[in-house]
N, C-alpha and C. Protein backbone atom coordinates (compact mmCIF):
# COMPACT_ATOMS: atom_id res chain seq x y z
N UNK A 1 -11.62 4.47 -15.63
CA UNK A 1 -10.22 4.40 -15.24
C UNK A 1 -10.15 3.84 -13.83
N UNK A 2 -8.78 2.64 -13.69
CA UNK A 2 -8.94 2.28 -12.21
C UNK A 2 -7.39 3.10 -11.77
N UNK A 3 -7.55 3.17 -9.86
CA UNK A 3 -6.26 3.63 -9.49
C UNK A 3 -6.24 2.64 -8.83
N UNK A 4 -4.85 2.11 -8.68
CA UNK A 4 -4.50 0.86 -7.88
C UNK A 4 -3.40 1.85 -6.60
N UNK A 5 -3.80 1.98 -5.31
CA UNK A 5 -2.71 2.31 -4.66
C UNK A 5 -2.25 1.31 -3.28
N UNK A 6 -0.79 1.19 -3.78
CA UNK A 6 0.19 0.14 -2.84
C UNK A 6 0.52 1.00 -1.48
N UNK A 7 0.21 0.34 -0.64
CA UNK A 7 0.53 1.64 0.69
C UNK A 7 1.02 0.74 2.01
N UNK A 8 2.41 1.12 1.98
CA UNK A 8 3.56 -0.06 2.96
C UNK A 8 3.90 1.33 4.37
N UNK A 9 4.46 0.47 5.27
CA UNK A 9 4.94 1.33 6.58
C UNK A 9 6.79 1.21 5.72
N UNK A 10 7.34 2.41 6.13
CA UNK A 10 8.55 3.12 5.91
C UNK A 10 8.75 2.62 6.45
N UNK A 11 10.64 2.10 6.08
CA UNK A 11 11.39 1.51 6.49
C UNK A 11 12.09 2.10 7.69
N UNK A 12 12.19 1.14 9.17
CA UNK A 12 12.54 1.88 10.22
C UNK A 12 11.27 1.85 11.00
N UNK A 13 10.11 1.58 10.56
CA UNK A 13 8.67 1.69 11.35
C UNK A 13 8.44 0.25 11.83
N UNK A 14 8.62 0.05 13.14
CA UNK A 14 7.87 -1.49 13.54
C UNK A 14 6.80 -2.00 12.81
N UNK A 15 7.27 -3.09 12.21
CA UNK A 15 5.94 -3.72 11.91
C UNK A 15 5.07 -5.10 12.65
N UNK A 16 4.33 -4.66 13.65
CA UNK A 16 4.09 -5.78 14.58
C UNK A 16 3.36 -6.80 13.91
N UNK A 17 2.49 -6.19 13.15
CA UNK A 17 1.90 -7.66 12.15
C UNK A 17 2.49 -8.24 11.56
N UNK A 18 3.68 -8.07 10.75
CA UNK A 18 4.24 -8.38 9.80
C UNK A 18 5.25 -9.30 10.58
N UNK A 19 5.49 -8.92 12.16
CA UNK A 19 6.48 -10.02 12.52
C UNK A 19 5.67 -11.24 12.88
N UNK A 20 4.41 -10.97 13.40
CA UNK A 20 3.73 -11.78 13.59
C UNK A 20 3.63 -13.06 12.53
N UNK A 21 3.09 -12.25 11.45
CA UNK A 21 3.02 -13.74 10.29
C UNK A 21 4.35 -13.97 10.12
N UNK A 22 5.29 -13.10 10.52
CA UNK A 22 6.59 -14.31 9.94
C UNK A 22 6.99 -15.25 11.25
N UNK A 23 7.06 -15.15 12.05
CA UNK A 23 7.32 -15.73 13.25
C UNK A 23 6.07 -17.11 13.09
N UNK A 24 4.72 -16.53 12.70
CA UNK A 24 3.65 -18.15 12.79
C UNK A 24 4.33 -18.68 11.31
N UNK A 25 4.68 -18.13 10.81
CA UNK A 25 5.74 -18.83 9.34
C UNK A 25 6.55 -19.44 9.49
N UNK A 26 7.42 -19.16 10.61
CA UNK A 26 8.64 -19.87 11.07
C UNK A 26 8.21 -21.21 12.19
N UNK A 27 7.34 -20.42 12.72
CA UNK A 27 7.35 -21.82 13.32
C UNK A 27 6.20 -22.71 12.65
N UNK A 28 5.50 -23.29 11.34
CA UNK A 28 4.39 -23.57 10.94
C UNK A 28 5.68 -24.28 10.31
N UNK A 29 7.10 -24.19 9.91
CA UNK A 29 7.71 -24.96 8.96
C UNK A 29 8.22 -24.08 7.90
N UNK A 30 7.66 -23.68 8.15
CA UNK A 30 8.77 -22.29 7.11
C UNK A 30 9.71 -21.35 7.12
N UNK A 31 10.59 -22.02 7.73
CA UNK A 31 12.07 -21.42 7.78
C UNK A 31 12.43 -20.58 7.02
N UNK A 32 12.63 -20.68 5.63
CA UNK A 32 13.22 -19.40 5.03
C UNK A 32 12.64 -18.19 5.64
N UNK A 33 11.44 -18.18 5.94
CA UNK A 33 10.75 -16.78 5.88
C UNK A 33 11.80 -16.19 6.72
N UNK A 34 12.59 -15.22 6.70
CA UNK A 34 13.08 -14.02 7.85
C UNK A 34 12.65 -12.83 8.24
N UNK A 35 11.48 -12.63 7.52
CA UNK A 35 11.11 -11.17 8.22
C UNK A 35 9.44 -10.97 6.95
N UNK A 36 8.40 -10.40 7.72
CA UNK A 36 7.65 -10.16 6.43
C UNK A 36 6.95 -8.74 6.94
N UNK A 37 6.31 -7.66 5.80
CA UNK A 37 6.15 -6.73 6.66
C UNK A 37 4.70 -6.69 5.41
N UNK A 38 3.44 -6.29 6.25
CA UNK A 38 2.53 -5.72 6.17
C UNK A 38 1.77 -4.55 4.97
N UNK A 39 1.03 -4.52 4.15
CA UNK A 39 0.98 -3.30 3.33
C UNK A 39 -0.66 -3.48 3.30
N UNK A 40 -0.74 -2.59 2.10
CA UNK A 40 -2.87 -2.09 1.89
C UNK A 40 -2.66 -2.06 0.18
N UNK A 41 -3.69 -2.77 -0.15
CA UNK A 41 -4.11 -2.46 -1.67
C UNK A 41 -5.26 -1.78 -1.54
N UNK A 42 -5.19 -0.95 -2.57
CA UNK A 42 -6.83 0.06 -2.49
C UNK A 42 -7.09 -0.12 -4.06
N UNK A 43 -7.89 -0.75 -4.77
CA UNK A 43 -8.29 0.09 -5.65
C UNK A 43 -9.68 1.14 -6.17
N UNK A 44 -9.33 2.03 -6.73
CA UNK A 44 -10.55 2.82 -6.63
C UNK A 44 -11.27 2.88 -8.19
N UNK A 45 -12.19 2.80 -8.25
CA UNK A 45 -12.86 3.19 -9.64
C UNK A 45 -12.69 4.19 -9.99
N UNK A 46 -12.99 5.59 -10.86
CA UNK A 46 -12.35 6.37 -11.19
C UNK A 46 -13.50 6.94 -12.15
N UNK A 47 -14.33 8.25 -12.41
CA UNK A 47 -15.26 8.17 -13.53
C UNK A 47 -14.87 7.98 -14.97
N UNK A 48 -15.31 7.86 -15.67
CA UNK A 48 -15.13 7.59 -16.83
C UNK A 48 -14.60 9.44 -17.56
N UNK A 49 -14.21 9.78 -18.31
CA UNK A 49 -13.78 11.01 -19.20
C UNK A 49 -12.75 11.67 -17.88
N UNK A 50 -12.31 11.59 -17.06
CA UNK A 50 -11.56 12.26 -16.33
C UNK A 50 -9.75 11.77 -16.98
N UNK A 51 -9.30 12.85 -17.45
CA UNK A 51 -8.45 13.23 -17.77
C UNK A 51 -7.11 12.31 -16.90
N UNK A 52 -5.97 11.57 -17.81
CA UNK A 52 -5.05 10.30 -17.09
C UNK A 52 -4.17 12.28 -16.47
N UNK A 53 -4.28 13.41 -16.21
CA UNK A 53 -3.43 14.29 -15.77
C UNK A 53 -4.24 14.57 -14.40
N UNK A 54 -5.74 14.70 -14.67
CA UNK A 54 -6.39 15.12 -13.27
C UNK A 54 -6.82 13.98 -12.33
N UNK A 55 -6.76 12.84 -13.13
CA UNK A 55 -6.34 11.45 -12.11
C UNK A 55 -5.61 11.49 -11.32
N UNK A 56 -4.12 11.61 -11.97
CA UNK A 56 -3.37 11.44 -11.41
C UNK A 56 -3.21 12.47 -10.06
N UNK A 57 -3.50 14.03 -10.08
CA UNK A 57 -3.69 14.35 -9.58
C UNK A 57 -4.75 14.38 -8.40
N UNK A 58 -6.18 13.93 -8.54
CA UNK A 58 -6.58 13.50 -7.39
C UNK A 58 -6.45 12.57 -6.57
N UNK A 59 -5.55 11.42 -7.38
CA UNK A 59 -5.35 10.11 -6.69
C UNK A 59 -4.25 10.80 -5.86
N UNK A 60 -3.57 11.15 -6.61
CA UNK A 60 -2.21 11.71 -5.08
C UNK A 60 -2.75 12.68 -3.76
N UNK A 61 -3.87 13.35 -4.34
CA UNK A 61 -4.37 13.92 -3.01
C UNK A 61 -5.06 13.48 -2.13
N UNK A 62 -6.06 12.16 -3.07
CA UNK A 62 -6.33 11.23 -1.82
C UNK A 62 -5.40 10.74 -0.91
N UNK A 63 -4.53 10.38 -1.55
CA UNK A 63 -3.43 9.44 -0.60
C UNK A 63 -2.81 10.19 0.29
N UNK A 64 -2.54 11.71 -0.19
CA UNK A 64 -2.36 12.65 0.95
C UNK A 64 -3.01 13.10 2.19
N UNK A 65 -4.24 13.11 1.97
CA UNK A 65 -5.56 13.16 2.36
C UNK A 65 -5.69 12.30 3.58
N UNK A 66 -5.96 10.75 2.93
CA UNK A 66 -6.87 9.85 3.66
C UNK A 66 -6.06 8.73 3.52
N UNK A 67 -5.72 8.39 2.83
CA UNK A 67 -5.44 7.00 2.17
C UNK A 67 -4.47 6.28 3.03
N UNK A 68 -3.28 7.17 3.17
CA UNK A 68 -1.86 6.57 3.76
C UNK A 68 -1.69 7.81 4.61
N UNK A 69 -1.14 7.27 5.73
CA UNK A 69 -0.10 8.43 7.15
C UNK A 69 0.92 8.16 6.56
N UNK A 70 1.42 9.66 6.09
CA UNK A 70 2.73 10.08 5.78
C UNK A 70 3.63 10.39 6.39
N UNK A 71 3.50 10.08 7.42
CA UNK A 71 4.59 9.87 8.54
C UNK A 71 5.04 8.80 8.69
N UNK A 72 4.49 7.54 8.61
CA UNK A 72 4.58 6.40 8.92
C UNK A 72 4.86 5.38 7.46
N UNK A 73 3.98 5.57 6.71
CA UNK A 73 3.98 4.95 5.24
C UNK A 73 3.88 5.59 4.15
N UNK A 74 4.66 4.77 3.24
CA UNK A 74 4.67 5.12 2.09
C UNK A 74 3.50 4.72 0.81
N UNK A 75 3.51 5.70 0.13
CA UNK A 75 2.49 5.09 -1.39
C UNK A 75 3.38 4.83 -2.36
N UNK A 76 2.38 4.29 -3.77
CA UNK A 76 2.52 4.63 -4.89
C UNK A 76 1.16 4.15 -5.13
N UNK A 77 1.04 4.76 -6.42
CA UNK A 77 0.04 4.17 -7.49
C UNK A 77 0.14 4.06 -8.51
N UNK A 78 -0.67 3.59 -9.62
CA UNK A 78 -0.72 2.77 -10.61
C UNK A 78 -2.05 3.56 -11.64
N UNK A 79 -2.52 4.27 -12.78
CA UNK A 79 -3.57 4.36 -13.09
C UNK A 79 -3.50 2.98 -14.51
N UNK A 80 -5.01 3.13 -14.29
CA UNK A 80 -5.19 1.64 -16.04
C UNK A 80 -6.38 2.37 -16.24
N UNK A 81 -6.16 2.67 -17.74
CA UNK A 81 -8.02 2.26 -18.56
C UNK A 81 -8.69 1.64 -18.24
C-alpha cells in the first residue's frame, strides 16, 4: 500500500518561496502568474497486509507527528494498493 501526503502552508502564512518563484515568473515573461505558493509531496511505502483502517490511521499520526507543523500547514492524504 502507498500513502501519498500533500502538505501546503495555511492560508494567511507568508509564503516567501512561493513569492519568490512567482515574482522570477513574472519577470522571466510570465505575466499571468499572480501569486504561487509552495507545498511537499511525501510518498511513503506502506507494508504489505496492513489493514486500508490502520493505514489510515498511522498515516494521520505521522503527519501529526513529523510530517507537517500544524500550526503553520495543512495535510491531506491519499492511500492506493
Amino acid at each position: 500500500m502507498k500513502a501519498i501526503v500533500h502538505i501546503a502552508l495555511k492560508n494567511g502564512v507568508l509564503d516567501p518561496q512561493g513569492k519568490a518563484v512567482a515574482d522570477t515568473l513574472t519577470r522571466m515573461g510570465y505575466k499571468e502568474v499572480e501569486a504561487a505558493r509552495i507545498g511537499k509531496v511525501i510518498e511513503l511505502d506502506l507494508e504489505d497486509g496492513l489493514s486500508k483502517d490502520a493505514a489510515d490511521a498511522r498515516v494521520k499520526e505521522m503527519c501529526e507527528k513529523l510530517l507537517a507543523n500544524t500550526v503553520i500547514e495543512s495535510y491531506r492524504y491519499e492511500l492506493a494498493e
